[in-house]
C-alpha atoms as a PDB file:
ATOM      1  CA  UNK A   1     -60.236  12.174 -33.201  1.00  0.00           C
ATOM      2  CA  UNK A   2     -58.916  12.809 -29.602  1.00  0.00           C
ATOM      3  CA  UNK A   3     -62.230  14.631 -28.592  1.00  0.00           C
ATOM      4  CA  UNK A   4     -64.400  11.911 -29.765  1.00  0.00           C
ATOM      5  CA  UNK A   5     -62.462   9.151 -27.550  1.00  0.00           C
ATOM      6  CA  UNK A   6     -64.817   8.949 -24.850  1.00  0.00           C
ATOM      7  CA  UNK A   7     -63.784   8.806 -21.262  1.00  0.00           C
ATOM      8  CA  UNK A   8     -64.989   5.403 -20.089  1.00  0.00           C
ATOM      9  CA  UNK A   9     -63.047   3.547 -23.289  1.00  0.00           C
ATOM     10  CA  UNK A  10     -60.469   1.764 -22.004  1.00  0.00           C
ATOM     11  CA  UNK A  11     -58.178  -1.984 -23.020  1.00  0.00           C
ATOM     12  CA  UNK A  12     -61.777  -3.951 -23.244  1.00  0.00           C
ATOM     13  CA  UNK A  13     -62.549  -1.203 -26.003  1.00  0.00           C
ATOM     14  CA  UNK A  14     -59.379  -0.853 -27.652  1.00  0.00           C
ATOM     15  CA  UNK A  15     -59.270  -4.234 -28.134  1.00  0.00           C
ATOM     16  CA  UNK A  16     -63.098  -4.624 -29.423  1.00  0.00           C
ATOM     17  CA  UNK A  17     -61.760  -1.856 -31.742  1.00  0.00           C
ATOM     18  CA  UNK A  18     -58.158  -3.939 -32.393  1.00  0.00           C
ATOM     19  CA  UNK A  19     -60.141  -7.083 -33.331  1.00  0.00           C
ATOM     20  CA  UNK A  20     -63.423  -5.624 -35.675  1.00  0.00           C
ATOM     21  CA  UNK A  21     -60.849  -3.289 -37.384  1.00  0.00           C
ATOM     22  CA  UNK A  22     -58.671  -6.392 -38.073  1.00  0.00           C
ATOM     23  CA  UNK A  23     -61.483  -8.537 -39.673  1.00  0.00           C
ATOM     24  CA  UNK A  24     -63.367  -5.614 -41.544  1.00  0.00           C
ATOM     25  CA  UNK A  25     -59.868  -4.942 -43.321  1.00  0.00           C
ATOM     26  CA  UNK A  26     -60.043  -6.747 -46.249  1.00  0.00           C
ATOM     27  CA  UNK A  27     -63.803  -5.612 -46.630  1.00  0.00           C
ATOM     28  CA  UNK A  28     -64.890  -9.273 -46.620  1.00  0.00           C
ATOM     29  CA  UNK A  29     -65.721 -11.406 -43.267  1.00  0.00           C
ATOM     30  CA  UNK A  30     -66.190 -14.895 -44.229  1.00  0.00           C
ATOM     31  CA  UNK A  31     -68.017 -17.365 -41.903  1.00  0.00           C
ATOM     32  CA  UNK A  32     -64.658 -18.860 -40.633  1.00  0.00           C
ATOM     33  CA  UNK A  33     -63.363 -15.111 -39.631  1.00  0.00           C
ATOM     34  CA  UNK A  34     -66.751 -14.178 -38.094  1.00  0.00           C
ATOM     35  CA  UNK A  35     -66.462 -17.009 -36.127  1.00  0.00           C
ATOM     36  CA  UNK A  36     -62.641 -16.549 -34.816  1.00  0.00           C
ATOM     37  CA  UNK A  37     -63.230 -13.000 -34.618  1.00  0.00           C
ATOM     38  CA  UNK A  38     -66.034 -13.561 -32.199  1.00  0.00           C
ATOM     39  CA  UNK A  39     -64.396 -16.464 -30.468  1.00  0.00           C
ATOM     40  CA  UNK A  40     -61.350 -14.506 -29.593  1.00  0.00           C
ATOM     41  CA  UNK A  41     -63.711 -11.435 -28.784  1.00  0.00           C
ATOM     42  CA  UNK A  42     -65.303 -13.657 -26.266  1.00  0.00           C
ATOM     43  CA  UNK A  43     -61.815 -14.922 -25.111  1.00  0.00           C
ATOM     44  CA  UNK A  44     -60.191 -12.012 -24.370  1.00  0.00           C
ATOM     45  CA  UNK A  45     -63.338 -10.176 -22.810  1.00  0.00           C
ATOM     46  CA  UNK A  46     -64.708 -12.513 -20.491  1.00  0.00           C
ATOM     47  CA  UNK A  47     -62.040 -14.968 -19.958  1.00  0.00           C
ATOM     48  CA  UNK A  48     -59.132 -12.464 -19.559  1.00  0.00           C
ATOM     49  CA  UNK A  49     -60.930  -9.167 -18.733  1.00  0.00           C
ATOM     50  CA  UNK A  50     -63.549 -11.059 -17.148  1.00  0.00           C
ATOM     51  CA  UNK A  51     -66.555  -9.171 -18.018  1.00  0.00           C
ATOM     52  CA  UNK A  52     -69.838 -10.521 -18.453  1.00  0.00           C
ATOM     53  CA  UNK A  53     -71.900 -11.758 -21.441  1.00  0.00           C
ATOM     54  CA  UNK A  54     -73.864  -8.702 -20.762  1.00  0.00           C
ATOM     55  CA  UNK A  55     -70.950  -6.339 -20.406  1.00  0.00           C
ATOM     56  CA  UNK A  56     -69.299  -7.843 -23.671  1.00  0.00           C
ATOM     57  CA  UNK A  57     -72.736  -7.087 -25.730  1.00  0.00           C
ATOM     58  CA  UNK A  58     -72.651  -3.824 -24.509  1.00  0.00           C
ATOM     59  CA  UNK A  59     -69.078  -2.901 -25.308  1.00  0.00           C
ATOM     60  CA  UNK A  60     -69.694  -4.649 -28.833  1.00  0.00           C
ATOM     61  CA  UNK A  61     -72.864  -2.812 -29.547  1.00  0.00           C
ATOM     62  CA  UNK A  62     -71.101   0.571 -28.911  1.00  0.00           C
ATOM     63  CA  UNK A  63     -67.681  -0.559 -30.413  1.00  0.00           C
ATOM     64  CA  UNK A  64     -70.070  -1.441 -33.911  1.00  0.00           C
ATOM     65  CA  UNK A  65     -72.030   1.557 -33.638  1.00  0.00           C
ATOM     66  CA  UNK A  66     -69.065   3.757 -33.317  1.00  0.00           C
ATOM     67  CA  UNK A  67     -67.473   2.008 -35.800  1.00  0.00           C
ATOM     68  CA  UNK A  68     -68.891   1.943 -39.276  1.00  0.00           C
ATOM     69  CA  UNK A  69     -69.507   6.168 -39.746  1.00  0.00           C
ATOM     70  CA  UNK A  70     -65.404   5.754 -39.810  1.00  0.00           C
ATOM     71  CA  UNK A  71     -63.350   6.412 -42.502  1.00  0.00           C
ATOM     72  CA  UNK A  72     -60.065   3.843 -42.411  1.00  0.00           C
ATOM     73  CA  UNK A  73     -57.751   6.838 -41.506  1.00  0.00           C
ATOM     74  CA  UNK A  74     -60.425   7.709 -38.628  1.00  0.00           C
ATOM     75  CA  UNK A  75     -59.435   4.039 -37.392  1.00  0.00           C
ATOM     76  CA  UNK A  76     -56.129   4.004 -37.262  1.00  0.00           C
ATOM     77  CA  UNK A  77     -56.566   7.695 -35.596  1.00  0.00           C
ATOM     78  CA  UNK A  78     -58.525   5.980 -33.154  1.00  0.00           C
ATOM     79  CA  UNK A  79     -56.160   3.223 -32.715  1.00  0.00           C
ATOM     80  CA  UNK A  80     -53.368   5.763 -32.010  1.00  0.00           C
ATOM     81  CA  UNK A  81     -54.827   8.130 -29.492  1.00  0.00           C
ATOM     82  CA  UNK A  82     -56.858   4.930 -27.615  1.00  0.00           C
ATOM     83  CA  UNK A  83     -52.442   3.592 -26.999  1.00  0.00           C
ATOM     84  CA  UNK A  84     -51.608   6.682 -26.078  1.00  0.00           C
ATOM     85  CA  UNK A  85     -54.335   6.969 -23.445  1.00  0.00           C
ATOM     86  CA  UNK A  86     -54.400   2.971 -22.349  1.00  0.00           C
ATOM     87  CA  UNK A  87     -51.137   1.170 -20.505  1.00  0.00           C
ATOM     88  CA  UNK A  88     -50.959  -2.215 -21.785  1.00  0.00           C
ATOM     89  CA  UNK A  89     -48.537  -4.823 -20.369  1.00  0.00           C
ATOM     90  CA  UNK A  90     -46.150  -7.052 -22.605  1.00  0.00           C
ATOM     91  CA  UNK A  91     -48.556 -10.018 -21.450  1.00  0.00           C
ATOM     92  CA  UNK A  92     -51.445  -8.193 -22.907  1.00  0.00           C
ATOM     93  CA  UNK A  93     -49.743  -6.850 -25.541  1.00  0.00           C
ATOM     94  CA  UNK A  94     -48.648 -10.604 -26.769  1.00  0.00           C
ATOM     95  CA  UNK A  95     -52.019 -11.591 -26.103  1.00  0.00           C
ATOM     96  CA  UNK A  96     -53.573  -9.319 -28.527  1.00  0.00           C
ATOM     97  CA  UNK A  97     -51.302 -10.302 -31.164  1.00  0.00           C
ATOM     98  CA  UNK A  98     -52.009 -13.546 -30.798  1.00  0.00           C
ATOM     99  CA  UNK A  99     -55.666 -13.566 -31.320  1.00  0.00           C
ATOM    100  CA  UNK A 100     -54.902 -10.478 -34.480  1.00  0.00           C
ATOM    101  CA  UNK A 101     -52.426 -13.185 -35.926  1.00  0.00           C
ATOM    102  CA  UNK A 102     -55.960 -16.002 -35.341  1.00  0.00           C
ATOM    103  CA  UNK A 103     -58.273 -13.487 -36.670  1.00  0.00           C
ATOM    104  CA  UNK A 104     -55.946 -12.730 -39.875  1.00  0.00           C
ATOM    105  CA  UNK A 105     -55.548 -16.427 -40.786  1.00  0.00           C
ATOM    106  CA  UNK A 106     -59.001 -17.432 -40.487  1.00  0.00           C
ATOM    107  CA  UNK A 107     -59.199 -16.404 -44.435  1.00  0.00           C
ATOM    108  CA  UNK A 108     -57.693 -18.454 -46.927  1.00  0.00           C
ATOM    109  CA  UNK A 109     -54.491 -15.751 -47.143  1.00  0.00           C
ATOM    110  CA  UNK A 110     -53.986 -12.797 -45.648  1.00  0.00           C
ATOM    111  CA  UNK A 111     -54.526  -9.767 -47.419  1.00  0.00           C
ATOM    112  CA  UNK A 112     -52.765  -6.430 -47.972  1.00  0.00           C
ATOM    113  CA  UNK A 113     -54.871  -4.654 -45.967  1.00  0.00           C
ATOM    114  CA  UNK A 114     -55.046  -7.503 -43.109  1.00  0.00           C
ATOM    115  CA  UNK A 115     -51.249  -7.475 -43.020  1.00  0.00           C
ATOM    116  CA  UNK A 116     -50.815  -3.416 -43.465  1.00  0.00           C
ATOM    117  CA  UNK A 117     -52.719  -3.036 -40.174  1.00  0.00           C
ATOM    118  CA  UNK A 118     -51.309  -5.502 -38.514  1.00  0.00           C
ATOM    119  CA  UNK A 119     -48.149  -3.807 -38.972  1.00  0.00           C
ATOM    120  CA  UNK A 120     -49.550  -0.706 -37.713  1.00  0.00           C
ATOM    121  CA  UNK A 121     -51.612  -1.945 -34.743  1.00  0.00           C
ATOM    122  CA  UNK A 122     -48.099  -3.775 -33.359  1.00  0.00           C
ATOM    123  CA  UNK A 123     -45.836  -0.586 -33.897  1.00  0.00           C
ATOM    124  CA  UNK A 124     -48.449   1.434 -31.893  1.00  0.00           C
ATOM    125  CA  UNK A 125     -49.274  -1.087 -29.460  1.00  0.00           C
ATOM    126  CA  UNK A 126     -45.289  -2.053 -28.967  1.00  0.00           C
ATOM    127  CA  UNK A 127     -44.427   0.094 -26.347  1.00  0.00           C
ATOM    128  CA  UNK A 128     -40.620  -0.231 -25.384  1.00  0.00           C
ATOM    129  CA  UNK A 129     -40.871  -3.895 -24.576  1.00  0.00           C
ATOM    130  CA  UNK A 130     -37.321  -4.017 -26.029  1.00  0.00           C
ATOM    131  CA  UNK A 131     -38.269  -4.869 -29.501  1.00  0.00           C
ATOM    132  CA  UNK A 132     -40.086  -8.068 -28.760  1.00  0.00           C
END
C-alpha cells in the first residue's frame, strides 16, 4: 500500500479518507449520514483547512475514485501508512473524532463495523497525546 500513497496526499486527504471510510462501513449510507458526512466534509475542509469549494471537489473526486477498487484491509492499510506519513496535532486529532463520532451517529445505532473502525482510526491517529 505504501507505494500507492501518492506524494501530494496529505491531512485534507487523510481525512476525506477518515470520513468516507467511516460512513461506507456499515455498507449502508442513509440520507441523514450522507448529509453529516458531507456537512462535516465541508467543515473540516474549507472551514478548518480552508480550501476552496473547488479544491474540496477535487480532493473528493480523487479520494472516491481511489476509494472503491479497495478491499477493507486496503483501507485500513491506507489509513496506517497515510499517520505514519502525516503529523497531526491533538487539536486536529480531537477534531476528527469529533466529526467520526457525528458521522457514526447519524444512523439509528452504530454498527459493528462503524464502531470497529472507529477504534482503529483513534489508536492510529492517537499519537502520544498522553492517552487522551
Amino acid at each position: 500500500m505504501k507505494d500507492q500513497i501518492l506524494e501530494h496526499w496529505d491531512i485534507n486527504y487523510l481525512v476525506s479518507f477518515l470520513y468516507i471510510f467511516l460512513a461506507e462501513s456499515d455498507f449502508v449510507i442513509s440520507k441523514e449520514e450522507a448529509g453529516i458526512l458531507n456537512e462535516s466534509l465541508h467543515d473540516t475542509l474549507v472551514n478548518v483547512f480552508f480550501k476552496t469549494e473547488e479544491q474540496k471537489d477535487a480532493i473528493l473526486k480523487e479520494v472516491n475514485a481511489y476509494t472503491h477498487a479497495l478491499s477493507e484491509d486496503q483501507k485500513m492499510d491506507l489509513i496506517e501508512e497515510l499517520t505514519r506519513k502525516i503529523d497531526i496535532s491533538f487539536d486536529v486529532y480531537e477534531l476528527i473524532v469529533q466529526e467520526l463520532n457525528k458521522i457514526a451517529k447519524s444512523d439509528k445505532y452504530i454498527s459493528v463495523e462503524e464502531h470497529s473502525l472507529m477504534y482503529f482510526i483513534r489508536l492510529k491517529l492517537n499519537k502520544d497525546y498522553n492517552d487522551n
